[in-house]
Protein backbone atom coordinates (compact mmCIF):
# COMPACT_ATOMS: atom_id res chain seq x y z
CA UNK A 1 193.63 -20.75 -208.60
CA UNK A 2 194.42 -17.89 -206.16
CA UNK A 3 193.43 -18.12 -202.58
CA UNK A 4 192.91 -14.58 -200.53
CA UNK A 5 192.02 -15.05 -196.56
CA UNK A 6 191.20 -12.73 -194.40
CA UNK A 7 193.75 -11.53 -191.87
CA UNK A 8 192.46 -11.42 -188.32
CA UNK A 9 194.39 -12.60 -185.50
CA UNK A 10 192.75 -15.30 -183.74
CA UNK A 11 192.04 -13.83 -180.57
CA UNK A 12 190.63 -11.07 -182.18
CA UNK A 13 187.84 -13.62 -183.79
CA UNK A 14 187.01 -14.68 -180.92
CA UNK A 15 185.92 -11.73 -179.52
CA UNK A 16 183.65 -11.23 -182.91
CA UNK A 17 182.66 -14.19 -182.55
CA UNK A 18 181.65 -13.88 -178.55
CA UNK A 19 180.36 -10.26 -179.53
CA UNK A 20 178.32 -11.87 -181.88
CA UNK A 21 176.77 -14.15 -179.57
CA UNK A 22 176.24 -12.02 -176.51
CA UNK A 23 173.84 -9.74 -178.83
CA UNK A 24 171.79 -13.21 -179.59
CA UNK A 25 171.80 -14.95 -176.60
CA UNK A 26 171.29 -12.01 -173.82
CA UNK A 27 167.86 -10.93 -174.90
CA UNK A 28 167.01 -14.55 -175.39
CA UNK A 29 167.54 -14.66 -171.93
CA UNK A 30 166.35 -11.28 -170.96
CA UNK A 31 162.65 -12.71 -171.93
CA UNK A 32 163.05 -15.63 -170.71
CA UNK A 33 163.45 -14.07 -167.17
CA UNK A 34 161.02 -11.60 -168.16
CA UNK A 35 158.27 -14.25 -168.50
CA UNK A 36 159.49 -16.02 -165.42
CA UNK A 37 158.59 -12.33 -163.57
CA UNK A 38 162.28 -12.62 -162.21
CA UNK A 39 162.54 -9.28 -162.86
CA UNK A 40 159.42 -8.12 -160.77
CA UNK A 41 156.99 -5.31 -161.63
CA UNK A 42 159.35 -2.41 -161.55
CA UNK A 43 161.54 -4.37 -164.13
CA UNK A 44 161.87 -3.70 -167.92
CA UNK A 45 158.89 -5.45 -170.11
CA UNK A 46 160.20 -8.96 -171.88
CA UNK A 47 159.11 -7.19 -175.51
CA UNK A 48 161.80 -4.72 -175.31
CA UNK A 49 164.11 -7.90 -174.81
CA UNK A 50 162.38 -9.11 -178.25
CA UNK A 51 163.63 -5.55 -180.19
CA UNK A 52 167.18 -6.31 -179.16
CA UNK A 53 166.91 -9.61 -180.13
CA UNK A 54 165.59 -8.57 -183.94
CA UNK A 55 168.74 -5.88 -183.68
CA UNK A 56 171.24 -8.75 -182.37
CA UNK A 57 169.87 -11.40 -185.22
CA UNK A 58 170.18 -8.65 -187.74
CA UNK A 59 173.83 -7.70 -186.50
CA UNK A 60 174.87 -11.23 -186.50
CA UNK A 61 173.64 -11.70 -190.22
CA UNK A 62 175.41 -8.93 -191.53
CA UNK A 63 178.58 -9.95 -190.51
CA UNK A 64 178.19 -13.81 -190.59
CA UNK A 65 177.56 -12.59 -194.55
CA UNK A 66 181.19 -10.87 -195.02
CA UNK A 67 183.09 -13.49 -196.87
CA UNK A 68 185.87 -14.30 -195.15
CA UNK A 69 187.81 -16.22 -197.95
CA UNK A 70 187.94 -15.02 -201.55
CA UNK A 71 189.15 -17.92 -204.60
CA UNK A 72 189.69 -16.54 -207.80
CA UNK A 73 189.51 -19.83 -210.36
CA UNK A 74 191.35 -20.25 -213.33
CA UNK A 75 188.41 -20.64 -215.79
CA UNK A 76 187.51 -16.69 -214.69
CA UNK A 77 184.67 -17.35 -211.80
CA UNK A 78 185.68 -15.76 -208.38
CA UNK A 79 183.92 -17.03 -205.59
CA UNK A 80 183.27 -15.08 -202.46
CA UNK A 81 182.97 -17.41 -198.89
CA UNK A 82 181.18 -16.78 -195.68
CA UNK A 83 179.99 -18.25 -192.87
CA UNK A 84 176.46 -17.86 -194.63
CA UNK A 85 176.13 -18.14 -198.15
CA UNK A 86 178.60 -18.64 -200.82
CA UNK A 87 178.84 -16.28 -203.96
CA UNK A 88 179.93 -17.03 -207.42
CA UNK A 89 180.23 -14.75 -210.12
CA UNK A 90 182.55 -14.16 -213.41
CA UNK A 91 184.95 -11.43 -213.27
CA UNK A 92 183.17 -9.57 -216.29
CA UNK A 93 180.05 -9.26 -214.27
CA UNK A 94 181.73 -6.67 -211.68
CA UNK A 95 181.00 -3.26 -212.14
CA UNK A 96 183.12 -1.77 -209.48
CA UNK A 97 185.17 -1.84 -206.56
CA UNK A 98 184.61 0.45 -204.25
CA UNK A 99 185.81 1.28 -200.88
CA UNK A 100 182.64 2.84 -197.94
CA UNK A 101 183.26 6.05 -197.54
CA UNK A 102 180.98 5.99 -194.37
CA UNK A 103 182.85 2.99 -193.05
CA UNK A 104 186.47 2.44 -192.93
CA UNK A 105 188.49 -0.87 -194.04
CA UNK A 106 185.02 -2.01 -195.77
CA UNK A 107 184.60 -2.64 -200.04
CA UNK A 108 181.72 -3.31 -201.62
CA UNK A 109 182.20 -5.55 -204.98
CA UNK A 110 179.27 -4.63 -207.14
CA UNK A 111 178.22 -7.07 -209.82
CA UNK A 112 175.32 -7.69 -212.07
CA UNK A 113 172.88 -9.27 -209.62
CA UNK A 114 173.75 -7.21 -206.38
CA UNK A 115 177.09 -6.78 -203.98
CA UNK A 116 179.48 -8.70 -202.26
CA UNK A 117 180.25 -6.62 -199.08
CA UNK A 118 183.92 -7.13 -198.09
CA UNK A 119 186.60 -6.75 -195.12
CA UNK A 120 189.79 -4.65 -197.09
CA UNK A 121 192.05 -6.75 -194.37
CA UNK A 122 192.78 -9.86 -196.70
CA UNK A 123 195.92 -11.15 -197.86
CA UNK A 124 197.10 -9.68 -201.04
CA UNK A 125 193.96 -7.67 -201.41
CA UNK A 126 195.58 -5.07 -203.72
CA UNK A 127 196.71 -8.06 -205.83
CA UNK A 128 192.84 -8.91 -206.22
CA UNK A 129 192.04 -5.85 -206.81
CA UNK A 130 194.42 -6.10 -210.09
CA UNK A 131 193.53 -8.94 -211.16
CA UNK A 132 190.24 -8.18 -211.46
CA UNK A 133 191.12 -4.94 -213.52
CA UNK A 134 193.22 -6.93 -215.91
CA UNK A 135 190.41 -9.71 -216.42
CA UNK A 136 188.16 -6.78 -216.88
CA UNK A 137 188.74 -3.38 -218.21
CA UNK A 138 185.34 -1.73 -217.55
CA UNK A 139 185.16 -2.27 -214.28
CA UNK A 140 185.70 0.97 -211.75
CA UNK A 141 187.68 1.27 -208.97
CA UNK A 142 187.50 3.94 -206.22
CA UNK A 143 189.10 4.28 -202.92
CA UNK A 144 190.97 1.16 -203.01
């Protein structure tokens, strides 16, 4: 079994991580002051708090979904982990590998039933990227 981990320095996940947080938990209490009427009548209304809030849940989904630990098994199945959800799929159902060209140091891994959207800063991510071409020969690989 081969274990691949995302690189990022600690501190550095902690401000994700407090990022992350901030745009869930400061419209949460931008309506709750709202509905107090802390903020008075010339103050913004608590429903544009709510729209931030959908944007901050949203944000935090999409990147609580990047797997941050990749395990490629020795019976074939790689398995993608995030904070999330946890993805398992052979190495003959990949299509391609394929780096965003609208967003820098991001891959999408598109398989059968959908894509695995991943962070390019993991250990030995080149490596993976081999390993899946030798386990599969159809598979395509562009910008990586």
């Amino acid at each position: 079994m081969r274990l691949y981990k995302l690189y990022l320095a600690k501190p550095l996940l902690i401000f994700f991580l407090l990022m992350v947080a901030a745009w869930v938990f400061a419209p949460v209490i931008g309506i709750v002051v709202g509905l107090a009427g802390k903020f008075g009548s010339d103050g913004p209304p608590a429903w544009i708090f709510l729209i931030i809030l959908v944007g901050g849940l949203f944000t935090a989904y999409m990147w609580l979904r990047i797997p941050f630990e990749i395990k490629m098994r020795d019976d074939g199945l790689i398995e993608f982990h995030s904070v999330l959800r946890r993805t398992t799929i052979s190495s003959v159902e990949i299509k391609s590998v394929r780096a965003k060209p609208y967003a820098l140091g991001f891959v999408d891994v598109v398989h059968r039933t959908g894509t695995v959207h991943l962070v390019s800063q993991m250990d030995g991510f080149h490596n993976f990227i081999s390993t899946i071409q030798s386990l599969n020969s159809e598979v395509k690989i562009a910008g990586c």
